[in-house]
PDB file of N, CA and C in Angstrom:
ATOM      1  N   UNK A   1       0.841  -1.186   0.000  1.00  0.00           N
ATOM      2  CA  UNK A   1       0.000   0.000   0.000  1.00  0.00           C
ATOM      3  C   UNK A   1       0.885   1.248   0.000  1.00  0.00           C
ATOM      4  N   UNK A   2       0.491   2.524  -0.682  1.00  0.00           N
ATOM      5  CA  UNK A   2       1.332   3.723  -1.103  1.00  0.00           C
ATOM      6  C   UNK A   2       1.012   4.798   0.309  1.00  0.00           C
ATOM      7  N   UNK A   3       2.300   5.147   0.961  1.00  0.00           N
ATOM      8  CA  UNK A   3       2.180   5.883   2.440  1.00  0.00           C
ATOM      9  C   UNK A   3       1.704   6.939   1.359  1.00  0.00           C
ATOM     10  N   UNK A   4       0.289   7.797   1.862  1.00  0.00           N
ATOM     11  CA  UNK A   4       0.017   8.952   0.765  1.00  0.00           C
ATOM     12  C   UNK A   4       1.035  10.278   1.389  1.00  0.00           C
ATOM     13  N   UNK A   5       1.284   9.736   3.032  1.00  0.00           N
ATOM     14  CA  UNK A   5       1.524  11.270   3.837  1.00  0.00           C
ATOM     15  C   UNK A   5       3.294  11.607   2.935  1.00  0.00           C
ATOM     16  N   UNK A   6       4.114  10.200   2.473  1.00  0.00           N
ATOM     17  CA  UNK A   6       4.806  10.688   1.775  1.00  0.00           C
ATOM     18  C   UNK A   6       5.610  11.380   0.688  1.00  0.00           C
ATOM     19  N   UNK A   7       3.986  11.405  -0.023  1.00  0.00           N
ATOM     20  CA  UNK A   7       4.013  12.114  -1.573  1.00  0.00           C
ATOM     21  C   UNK A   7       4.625  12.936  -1.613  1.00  0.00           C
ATOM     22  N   UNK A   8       5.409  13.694  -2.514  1.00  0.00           N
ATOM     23  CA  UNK A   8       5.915  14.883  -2.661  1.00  0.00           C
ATOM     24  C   UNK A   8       5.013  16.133  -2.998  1.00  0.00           C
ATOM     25  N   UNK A   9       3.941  16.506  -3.221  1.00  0.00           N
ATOM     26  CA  UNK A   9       2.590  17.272  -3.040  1.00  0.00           C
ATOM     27  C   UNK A   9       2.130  17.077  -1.963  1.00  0.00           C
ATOM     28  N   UNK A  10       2.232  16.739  -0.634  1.00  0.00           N
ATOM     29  CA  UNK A  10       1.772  16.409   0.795  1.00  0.00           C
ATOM     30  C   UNK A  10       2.483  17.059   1.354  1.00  0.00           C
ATOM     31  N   UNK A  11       2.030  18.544   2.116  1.00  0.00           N
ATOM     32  CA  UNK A  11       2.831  19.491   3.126  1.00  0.00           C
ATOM     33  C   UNK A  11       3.355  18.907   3.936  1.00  0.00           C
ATOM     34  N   UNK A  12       3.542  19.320   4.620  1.00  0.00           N
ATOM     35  CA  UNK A  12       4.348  18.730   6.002  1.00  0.00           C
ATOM     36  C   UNK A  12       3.397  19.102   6.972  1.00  0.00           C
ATOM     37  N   UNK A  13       3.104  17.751   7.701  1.00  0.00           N
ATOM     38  CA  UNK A  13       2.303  17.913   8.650  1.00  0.00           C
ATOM     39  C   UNK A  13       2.872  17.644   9.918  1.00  0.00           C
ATOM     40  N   UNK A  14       2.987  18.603  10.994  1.00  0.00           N
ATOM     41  CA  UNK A  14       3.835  18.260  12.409  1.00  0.00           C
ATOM     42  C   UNK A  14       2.804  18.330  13.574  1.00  0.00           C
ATOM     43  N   UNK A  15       2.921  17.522  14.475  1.00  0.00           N
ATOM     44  CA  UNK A  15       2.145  17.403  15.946  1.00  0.00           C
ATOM     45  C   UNK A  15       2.460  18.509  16.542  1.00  0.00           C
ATOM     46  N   UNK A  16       2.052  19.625  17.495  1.00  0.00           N
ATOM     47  CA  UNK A  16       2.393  20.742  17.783  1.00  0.00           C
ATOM     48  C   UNK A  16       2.647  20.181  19.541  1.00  0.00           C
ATOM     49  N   UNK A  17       3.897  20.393  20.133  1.00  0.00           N
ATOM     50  CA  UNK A  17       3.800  20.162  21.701  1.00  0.00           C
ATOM     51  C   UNK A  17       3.083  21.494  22.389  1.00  0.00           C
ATOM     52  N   UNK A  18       2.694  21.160  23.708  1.00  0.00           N
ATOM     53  CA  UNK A  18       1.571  21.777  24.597  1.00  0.00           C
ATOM     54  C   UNK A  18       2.669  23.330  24.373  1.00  0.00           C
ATOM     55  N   UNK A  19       3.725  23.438  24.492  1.00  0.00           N
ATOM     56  CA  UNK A  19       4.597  25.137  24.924  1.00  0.00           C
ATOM     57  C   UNK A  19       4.308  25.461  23.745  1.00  0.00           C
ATOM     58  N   UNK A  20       4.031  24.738  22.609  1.00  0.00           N
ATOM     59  CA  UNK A  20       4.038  25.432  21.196  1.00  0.00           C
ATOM     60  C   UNK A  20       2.821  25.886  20.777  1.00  0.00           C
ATOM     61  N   UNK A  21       1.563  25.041  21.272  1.00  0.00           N
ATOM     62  CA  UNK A  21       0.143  25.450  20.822  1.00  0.00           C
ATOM     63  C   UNK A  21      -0.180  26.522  21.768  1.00  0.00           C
ATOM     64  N   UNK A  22       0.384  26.383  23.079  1.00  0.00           N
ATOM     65  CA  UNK A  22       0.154  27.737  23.776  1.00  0.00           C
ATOM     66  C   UNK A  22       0.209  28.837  22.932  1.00  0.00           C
ATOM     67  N   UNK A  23       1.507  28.996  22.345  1.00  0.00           N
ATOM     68  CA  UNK A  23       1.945  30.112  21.684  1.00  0.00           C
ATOM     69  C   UNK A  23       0.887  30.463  20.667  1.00  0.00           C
ATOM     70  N   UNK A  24       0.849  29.310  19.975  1.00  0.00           N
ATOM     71  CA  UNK A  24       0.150  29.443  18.961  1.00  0.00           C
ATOM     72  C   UNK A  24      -1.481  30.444  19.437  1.00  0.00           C
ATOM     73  N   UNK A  25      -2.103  29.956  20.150  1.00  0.00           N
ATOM     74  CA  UNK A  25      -3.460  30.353  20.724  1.00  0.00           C
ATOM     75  C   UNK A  25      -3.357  31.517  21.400  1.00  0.00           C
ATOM     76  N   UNK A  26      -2.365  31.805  21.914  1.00  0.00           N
ATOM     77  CA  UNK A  26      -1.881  33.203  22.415  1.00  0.00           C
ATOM     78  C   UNK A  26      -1.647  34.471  21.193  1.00  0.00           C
ATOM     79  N   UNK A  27      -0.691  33.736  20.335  1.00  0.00           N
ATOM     80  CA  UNK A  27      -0.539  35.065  19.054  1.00  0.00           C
ATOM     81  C   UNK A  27      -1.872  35.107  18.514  1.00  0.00           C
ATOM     82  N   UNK A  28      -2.530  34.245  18.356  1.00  0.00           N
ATOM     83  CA  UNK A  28      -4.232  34.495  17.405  1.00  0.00           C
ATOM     84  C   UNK A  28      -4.826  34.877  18.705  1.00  0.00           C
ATOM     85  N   UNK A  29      -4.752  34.624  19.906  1.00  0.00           N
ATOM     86  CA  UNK A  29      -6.287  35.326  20.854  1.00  0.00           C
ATOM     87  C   UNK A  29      -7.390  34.282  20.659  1.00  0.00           C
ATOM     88  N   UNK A  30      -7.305  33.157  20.693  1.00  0.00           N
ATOM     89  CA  UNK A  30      -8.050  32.116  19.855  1.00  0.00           C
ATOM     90  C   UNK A  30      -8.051  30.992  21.124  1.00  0.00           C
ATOM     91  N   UNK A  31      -9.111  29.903  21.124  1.00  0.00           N
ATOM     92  CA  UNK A  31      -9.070  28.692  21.505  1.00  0.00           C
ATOM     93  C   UNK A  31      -9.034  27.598  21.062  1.00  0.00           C
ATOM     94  N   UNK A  32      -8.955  26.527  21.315  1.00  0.00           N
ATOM     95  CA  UNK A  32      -7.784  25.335  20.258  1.00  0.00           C
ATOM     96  C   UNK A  32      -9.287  25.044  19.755  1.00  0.00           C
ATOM     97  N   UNK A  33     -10.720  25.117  20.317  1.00  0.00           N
ATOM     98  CA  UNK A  33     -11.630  24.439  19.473  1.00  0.00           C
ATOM     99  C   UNK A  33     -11.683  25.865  18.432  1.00  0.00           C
ATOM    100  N   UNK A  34     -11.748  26.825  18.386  1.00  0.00           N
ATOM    101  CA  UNK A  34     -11.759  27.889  17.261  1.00  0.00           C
ATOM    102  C   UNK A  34     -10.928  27.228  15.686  1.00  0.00           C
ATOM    103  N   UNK A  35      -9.855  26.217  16.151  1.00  0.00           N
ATOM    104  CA  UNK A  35      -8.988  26.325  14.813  1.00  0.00           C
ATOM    105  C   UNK A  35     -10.006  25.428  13.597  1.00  0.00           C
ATOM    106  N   UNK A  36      -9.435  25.094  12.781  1.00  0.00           N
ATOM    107  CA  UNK A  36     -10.226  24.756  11.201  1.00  0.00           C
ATOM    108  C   UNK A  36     -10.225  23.120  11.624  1.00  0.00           C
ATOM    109  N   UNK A  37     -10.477  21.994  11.834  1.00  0.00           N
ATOM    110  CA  UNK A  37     -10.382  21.032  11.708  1.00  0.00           C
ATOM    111  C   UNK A  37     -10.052  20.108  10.779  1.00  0.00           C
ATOM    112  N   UNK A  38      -9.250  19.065  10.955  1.00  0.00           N
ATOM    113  CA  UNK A  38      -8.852  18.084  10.070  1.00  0.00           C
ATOM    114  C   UNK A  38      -9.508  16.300  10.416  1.00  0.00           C
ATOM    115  N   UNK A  39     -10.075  15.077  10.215  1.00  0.00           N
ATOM    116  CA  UNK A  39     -10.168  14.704  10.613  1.00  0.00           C
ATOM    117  C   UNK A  39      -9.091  12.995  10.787  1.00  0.00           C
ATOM    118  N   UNK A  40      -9.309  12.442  11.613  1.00  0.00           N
ATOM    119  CA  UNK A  40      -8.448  12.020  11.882  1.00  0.00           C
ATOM    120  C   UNK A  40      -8.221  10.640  11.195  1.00  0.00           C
ATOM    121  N   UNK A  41      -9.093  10.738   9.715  1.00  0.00           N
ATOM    122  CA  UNK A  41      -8.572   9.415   8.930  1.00  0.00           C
ATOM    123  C   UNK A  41      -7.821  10.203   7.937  1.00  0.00           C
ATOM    124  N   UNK A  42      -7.389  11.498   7.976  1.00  0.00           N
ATOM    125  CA  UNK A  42      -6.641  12.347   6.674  1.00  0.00           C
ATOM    126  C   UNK A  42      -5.655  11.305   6.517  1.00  0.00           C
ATOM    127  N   UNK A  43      -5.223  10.813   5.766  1.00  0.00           N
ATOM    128  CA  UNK A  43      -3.981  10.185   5.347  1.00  0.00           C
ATOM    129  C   UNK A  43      -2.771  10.915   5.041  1.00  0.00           C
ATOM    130  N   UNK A  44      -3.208  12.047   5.453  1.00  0.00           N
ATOM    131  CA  UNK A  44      -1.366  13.246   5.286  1.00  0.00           C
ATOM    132  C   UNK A  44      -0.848  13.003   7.168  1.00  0.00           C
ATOM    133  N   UNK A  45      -1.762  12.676   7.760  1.00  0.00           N
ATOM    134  CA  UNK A  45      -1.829  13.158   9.387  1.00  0.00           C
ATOM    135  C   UNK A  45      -0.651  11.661   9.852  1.00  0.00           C
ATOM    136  N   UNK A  46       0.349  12.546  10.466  1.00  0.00           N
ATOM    137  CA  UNK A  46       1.456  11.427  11.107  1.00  0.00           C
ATOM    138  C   UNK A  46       0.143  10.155  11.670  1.00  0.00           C
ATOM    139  N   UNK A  47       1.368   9.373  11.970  1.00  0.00           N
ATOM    140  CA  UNK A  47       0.539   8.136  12.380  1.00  0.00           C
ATOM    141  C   UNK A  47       0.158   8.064  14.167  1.00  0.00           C
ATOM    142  N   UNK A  48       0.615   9.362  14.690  1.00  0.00           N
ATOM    143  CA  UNK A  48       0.361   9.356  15.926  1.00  0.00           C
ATOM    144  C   UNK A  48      -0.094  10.736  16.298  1.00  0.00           C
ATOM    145  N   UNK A  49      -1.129  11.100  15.188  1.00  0.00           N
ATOM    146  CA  UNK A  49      -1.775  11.986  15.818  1.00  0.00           C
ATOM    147  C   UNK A  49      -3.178  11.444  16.448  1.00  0.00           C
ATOM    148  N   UNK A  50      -3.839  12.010  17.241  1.00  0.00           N
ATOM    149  CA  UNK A  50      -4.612  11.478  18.012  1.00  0.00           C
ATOM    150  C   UNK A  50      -6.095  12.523  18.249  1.00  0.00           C
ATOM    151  N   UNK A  51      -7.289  12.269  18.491  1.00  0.00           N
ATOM    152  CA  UNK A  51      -8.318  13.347  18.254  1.00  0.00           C
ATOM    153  C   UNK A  51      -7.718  14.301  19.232  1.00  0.00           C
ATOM    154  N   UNK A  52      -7.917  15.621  18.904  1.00  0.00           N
ATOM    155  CA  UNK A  52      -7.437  16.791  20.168  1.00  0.00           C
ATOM    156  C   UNK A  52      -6.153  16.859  19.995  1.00  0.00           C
ATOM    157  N   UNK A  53      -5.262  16.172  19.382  1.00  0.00           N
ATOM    158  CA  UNK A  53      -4.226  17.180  18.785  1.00  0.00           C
ATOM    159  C   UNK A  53      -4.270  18.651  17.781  1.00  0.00           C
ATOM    160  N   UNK A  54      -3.369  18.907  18.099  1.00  0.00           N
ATOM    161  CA  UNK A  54      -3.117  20.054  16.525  1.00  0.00           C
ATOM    162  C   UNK A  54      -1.959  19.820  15.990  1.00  0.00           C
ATOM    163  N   UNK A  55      -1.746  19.830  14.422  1.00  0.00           N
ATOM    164  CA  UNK A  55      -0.966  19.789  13.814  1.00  0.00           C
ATOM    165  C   UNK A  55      -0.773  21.206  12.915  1.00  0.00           C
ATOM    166  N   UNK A  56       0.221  21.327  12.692  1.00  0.00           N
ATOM    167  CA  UNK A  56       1.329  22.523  11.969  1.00  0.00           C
ATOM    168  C   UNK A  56       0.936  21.746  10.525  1.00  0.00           C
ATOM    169  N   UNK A  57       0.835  22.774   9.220  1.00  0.00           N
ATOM    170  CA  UNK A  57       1.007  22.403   8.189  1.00  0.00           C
ATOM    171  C   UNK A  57       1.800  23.491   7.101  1.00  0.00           C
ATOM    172  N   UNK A  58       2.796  22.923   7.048  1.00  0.00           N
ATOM    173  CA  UNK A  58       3.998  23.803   5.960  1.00  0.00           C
ATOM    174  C   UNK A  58       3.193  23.781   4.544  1.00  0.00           C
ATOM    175  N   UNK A  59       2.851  24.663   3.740  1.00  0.00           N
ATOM    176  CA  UNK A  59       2.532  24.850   2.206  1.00  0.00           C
ATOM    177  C   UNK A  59       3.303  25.376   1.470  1.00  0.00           C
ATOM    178  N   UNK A  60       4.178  24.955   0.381  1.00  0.00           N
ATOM    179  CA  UNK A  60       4.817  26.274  -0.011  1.00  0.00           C
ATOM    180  C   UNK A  60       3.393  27.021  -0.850  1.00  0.00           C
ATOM    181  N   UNK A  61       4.332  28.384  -0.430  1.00  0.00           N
ATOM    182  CA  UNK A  61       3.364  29.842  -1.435  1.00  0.00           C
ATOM    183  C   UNK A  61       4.086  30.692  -2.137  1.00  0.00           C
ATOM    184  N   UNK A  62       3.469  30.993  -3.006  1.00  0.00           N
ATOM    185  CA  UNK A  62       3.934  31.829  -4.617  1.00  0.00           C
ATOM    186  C   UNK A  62       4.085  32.990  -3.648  1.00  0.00           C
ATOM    187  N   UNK A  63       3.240  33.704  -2.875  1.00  0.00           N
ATOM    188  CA  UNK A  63       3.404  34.909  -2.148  1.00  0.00           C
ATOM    189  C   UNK A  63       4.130  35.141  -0.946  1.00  0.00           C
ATOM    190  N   UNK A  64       4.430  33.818  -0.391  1.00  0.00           N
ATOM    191  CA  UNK A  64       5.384  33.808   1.017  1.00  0.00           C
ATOM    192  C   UNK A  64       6.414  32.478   0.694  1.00  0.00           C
ATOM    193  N   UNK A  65       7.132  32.467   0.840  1.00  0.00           N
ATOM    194  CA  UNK A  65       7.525  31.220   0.556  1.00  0.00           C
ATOM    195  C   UNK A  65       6.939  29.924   1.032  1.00  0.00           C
ATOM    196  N   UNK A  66       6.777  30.157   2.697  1.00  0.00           N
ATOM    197  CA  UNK A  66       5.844  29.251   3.671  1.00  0.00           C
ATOM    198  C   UNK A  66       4.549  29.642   4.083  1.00  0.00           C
ATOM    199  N   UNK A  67       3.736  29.045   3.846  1.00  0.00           N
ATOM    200  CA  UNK A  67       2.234  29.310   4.443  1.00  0.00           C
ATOM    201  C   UNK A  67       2.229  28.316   5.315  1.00  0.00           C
ATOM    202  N   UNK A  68       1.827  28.702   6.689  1.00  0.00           N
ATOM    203  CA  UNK A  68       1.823  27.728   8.254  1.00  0.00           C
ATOM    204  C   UNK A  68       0.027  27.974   8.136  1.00  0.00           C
ATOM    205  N   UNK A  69      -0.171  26.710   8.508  1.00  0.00           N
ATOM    206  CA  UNK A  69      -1.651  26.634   9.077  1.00  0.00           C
ATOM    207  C   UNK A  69      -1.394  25.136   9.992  1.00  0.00           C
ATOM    208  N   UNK A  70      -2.540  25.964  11.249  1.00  0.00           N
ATOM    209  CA  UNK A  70      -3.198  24.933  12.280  1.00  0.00           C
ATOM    210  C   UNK A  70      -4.145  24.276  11.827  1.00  0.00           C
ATOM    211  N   UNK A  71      -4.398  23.380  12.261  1.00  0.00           N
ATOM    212  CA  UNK A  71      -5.781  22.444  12.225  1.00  0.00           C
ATOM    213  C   UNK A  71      -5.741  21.212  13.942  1.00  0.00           C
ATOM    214  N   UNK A  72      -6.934  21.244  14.001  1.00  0.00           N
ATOM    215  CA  UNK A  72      -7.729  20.773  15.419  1.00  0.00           C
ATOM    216  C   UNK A  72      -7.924  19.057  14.861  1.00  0.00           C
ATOM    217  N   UNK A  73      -7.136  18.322  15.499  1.00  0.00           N
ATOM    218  CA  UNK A  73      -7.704  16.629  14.880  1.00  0.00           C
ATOM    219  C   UNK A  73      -8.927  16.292  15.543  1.00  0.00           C
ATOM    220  N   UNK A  74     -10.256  15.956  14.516  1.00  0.00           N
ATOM    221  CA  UNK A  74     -10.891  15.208  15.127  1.00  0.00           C
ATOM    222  C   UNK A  74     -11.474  13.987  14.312  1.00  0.00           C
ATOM    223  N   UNK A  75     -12.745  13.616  14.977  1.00  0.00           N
ATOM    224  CA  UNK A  75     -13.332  12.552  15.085  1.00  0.00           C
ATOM    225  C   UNK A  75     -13.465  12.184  13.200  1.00  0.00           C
TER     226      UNK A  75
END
């Protein structure tokens, strides 16, 4: 079977630790249920993400080089 999360068109998806999502929810003024959700059969999503994580997602962009987005794992 083809790992899809390793494609080369598949951002980079990272588990965010608790000091880091702080931050994160602190610079937006935001609460972790506010973020966009992903759910947790995405096949880009490491193999140990878990519902109620958040993951980091690297995009490259024509206008920034990196576009960072959160997403909320769930059900």
């Amino acid at each position: 079977m083809v790992d899809v999360s390793q494609h080369e068109l598949v951002p980079d998806h990272t588990l965010l630790g608790d000091g880091d999502l702080e931050e994160v929810l602190e610079e937006y003024n935001i609460e972790k249920t506010d973020l966009p959700k992903i759910k947790r059969t995405d096949p880009a999503l490491p193999d140990d993400a878990t519902i109620g994580d958040v993951v980091r997602i690297e995009r490259d962009s024509r206008t920034t080089d990196t576009a960072v987005v959160y997403r909320l794992v769930v059900e």
